[in-house]
Protein backbone atom coordinates (compact mmCIF):
# COMPACT_ATOMS: atom_id res chain seq x y z
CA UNK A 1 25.29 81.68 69.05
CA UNK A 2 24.28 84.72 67.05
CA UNK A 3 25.24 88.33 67.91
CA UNK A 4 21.87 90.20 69.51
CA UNK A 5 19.93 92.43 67.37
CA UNK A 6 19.35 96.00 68.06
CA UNK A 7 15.38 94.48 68.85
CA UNK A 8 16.91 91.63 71.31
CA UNK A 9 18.99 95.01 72.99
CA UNK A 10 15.58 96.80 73.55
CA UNK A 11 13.57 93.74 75.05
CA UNK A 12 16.44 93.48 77.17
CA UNK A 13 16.25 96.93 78.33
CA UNK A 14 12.76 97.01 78.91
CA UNK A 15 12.88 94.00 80.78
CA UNK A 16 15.21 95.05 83.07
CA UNK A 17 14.52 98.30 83.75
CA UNK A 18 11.95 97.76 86.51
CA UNK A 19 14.76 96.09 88.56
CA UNK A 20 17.58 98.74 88.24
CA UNK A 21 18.72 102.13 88.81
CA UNK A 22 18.98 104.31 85.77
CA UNK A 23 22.24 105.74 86.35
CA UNK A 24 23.72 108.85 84.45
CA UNK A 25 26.46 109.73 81.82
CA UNK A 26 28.68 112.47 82.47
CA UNK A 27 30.96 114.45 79.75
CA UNK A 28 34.70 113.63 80.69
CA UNK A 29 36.89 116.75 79.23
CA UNK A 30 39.86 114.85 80.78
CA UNK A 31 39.54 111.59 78.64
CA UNK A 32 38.10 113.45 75.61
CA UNK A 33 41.24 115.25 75.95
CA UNK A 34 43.33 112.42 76.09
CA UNK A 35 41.92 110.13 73.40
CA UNK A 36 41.03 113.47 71.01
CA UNK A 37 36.74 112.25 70.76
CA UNK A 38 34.03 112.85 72.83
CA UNK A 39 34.30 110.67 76.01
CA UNK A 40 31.03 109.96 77.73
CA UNK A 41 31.30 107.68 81.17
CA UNK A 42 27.94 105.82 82.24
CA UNK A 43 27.88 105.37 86.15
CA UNK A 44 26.90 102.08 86.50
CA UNK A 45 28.30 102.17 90.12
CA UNK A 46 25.33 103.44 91.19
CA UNK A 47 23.87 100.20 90.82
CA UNK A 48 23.35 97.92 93.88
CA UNK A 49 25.81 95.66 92.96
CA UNK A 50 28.10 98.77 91.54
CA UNK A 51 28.77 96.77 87.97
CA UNK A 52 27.10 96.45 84.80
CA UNK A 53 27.28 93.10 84.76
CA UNK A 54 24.05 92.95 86.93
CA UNK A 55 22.09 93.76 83.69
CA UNK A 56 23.33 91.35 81.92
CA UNK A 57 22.56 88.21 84.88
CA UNK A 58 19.48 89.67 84.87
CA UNK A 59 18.16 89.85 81.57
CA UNK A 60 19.24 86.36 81.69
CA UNK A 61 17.75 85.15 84.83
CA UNK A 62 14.70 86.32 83.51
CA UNK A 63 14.91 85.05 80.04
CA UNK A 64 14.90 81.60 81.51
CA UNK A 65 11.89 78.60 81.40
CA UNK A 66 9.80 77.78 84.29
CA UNK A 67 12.05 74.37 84.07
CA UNK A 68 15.35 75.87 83.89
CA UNK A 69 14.33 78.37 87.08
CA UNK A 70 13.18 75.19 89.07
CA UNK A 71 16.77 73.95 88.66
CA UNK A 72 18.09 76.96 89.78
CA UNK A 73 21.20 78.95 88.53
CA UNK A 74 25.07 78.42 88.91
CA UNK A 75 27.90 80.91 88.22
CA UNK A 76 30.99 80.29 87.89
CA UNK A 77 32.54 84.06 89.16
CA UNK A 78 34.42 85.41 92.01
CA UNK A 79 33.09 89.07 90.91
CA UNK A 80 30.84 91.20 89.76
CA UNK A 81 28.80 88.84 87.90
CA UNK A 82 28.76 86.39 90.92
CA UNK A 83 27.24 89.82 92.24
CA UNK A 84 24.30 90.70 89.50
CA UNK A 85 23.47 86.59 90.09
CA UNK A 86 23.16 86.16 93.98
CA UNK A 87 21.29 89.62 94.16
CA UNK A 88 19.09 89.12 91.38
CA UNK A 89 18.39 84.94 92.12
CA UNK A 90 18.83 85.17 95.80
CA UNK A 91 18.37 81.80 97.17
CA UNK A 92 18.31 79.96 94.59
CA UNK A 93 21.42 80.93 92.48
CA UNK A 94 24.86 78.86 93.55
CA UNK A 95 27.90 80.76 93.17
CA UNK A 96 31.50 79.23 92.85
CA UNK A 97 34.72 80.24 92.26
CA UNK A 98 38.20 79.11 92.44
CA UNK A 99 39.90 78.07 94.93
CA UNK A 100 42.48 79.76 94.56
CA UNK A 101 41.23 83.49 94.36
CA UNK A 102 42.24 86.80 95.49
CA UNK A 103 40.99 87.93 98.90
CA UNK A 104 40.14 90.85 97.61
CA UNK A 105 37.30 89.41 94.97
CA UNK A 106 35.77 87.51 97.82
């Protein structure tokens, strides 16, 4: 697997965008402070799901052939990308995790 291209990061973005929540950046003096650069935090809480890793189930949900969507789509998360799948693939997408898991990431 090759690493994306700044072209493959745009397609992504446009493809997705209809199906999120552009969320904001925010200056943090605090961290800028503390790591002596300019700190900029992205609130990607403010997405349904609350995690960024929505985007990235997403793009790939919809990156996927008629075939491959007929047979449906599996994770293998007890978080937030067992999150971005169920909400973006609904009924179709199968979610597992471990057995032994936290409560907490339930």
């Amino acid at each position: 697997m090759t690493a994306p291209t700044f072209a493959d990061i745009q397609r992504a973005a446009i493809a997705i965008q209809p199906a999120l929540v552009r969320t904001p950046t925010r200056h943090s003096r605090t961290l800028s402070g503390i790591a002596g650069c300019e700190v900029w935090l992205k609130f990607v809480n403010r997405q349904f799901t609350a995690s960024f890793k929505e985007r990235g189930a997403l793009n790939r949900i919809l990156a996927l052939t008629d075939g491959e969507k007929k047979r449906g789509v599996a994770a293998m998360s007890a978080g937030n990308h067992a999150q971005g799948v169920a909400y973006h693939d609904g009924a179709r997408a199968v979610v597992a995790q471990r057995v032994r898991c936290r409560r907490r990431r339930v």
